[in-house]
C-alpha atoms as a PDB file:
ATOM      1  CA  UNK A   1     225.972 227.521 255.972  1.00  0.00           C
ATOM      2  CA  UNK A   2     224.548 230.505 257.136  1.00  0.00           C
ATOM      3  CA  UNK A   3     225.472 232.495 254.045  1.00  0.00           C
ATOM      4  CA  UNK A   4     223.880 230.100 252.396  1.00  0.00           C
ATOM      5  CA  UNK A   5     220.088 229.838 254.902  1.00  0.00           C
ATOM      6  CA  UNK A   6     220.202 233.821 254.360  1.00  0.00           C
ATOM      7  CA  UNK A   7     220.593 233.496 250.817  1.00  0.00           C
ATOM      8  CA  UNK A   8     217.745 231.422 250.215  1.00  0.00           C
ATOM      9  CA  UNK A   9     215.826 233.350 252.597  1.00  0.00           C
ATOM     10  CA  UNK A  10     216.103 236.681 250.867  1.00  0.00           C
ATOM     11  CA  UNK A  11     215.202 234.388 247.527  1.00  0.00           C
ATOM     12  CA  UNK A  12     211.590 233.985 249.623  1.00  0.00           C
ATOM     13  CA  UNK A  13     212.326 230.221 250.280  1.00  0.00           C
ATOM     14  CA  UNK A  14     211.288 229.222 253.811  1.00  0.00           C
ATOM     15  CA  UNK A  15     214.851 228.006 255.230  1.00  0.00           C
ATOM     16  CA  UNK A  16     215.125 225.961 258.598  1.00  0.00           C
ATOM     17  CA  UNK A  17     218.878 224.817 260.600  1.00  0.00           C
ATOM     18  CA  UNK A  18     219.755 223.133 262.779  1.00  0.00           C
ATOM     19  CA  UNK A  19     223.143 223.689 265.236  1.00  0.00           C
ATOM     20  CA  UNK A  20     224.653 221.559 268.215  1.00  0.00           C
ATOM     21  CA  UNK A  21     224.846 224.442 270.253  1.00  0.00           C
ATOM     22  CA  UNK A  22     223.228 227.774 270.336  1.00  0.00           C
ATOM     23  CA  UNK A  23     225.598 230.851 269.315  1.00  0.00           C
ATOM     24  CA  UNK A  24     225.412 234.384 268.206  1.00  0.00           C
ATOM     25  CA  UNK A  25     225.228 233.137 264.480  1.00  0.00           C
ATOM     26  CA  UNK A  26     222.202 231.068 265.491  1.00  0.00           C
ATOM     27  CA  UNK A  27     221.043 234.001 267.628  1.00  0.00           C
ATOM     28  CA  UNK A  28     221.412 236.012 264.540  1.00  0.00           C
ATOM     29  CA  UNK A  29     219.492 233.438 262.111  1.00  0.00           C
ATOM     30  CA  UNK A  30     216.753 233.450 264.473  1.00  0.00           C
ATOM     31  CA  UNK A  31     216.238 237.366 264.753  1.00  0.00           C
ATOM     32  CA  UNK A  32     215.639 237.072 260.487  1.00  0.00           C
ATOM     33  CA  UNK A  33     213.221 234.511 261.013  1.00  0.00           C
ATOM     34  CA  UNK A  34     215.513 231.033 260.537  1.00  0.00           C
ATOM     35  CA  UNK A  35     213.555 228.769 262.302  1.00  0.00           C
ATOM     36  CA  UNK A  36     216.972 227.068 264.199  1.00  0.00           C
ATOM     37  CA  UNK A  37     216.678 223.838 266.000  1.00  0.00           C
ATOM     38  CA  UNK A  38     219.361 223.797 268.827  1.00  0.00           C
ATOM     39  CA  UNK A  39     220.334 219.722 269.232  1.00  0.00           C
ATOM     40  CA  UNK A  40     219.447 216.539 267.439  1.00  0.00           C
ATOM     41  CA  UNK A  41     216.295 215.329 266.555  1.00  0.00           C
ATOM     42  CA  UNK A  42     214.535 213.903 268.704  1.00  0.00           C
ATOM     43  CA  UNK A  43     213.690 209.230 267.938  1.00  0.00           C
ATOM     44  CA  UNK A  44     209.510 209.690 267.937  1.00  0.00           C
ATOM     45  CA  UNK A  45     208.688 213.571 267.208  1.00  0.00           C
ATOM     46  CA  UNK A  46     207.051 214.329 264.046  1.00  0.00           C
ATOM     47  CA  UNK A  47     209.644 216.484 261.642  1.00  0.00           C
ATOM     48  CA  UNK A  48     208.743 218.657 258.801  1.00  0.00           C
ATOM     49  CA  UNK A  49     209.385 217.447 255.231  1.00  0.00           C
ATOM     50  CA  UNK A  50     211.563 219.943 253.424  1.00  0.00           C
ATOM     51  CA  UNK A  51     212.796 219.708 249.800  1.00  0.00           C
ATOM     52  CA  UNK A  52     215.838 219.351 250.330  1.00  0.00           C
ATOM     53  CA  UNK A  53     218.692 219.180 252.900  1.00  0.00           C
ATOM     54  CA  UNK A  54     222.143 220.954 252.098  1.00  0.00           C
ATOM     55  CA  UNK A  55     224.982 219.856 255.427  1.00  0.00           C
ATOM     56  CA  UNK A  56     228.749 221.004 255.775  1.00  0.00           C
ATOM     57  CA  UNK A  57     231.533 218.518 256.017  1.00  0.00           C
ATOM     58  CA  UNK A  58     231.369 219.213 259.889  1.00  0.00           C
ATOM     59  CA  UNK A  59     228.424 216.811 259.484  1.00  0.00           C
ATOM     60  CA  UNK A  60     229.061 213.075 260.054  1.00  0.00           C
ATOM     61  CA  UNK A  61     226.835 210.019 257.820  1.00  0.00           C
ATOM     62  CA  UNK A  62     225.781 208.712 261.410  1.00  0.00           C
ATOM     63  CA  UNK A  63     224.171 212.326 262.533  1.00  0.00           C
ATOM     64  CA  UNK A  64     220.894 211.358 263.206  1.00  0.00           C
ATOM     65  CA  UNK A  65     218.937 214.385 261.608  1.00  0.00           C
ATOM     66  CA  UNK A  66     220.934 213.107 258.476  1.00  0.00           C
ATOM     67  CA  UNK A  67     220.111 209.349 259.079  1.00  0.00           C
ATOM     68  CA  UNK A  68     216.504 210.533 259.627  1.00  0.00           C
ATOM     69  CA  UNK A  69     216.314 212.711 256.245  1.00  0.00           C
ATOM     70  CA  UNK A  70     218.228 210.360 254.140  1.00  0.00           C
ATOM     71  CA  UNK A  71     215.402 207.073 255.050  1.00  0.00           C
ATOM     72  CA  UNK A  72     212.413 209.475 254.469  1.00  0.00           C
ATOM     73  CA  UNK A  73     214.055 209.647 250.929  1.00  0.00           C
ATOM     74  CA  UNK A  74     215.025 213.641 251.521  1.00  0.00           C
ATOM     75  CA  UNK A  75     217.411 214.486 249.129  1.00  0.00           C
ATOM     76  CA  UNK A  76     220.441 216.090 250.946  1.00  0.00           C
ATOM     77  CA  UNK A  77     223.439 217.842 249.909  1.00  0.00           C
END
């Protein structure tokens, strides 16, 4: 995935992650201006709206970033 968020970065599309736990990839994301969200959304706090949302298999249908995405009718990947 983070082939990917640098990818579409260097394309001049404004790319956002999110990871579980913070890590030198995220550390790395970060320092080229990936806005990285360590942890879950939290129930309540106003979210962006992005285009579109691209997870990995590592990603399970009850993740509740997905579950959150996937009812504001977010198209995701």
């Amino acid at each position: 995935m983070s082939a990917l968020a640098q990818h579409y970065l260097s394309k001049g599309h404004e790319v956002s992650g999110s990871d579980l736990a913070a890590s030198e990839i995220t550390d790395f994301l970060k320092h080229k201006g990936i806005k990285i969200n360590i942890g879950n959304l939290t129930p309540g706090t106003k979210h962006p709206a992005p285009d579109l949302i691209v997870y990995s298999p590592a990603v399970k249908q009850d993740n509740p970033e997905l579950k959150y995405y996937t009812e504001k009718g977010i198209r995701c990947l």
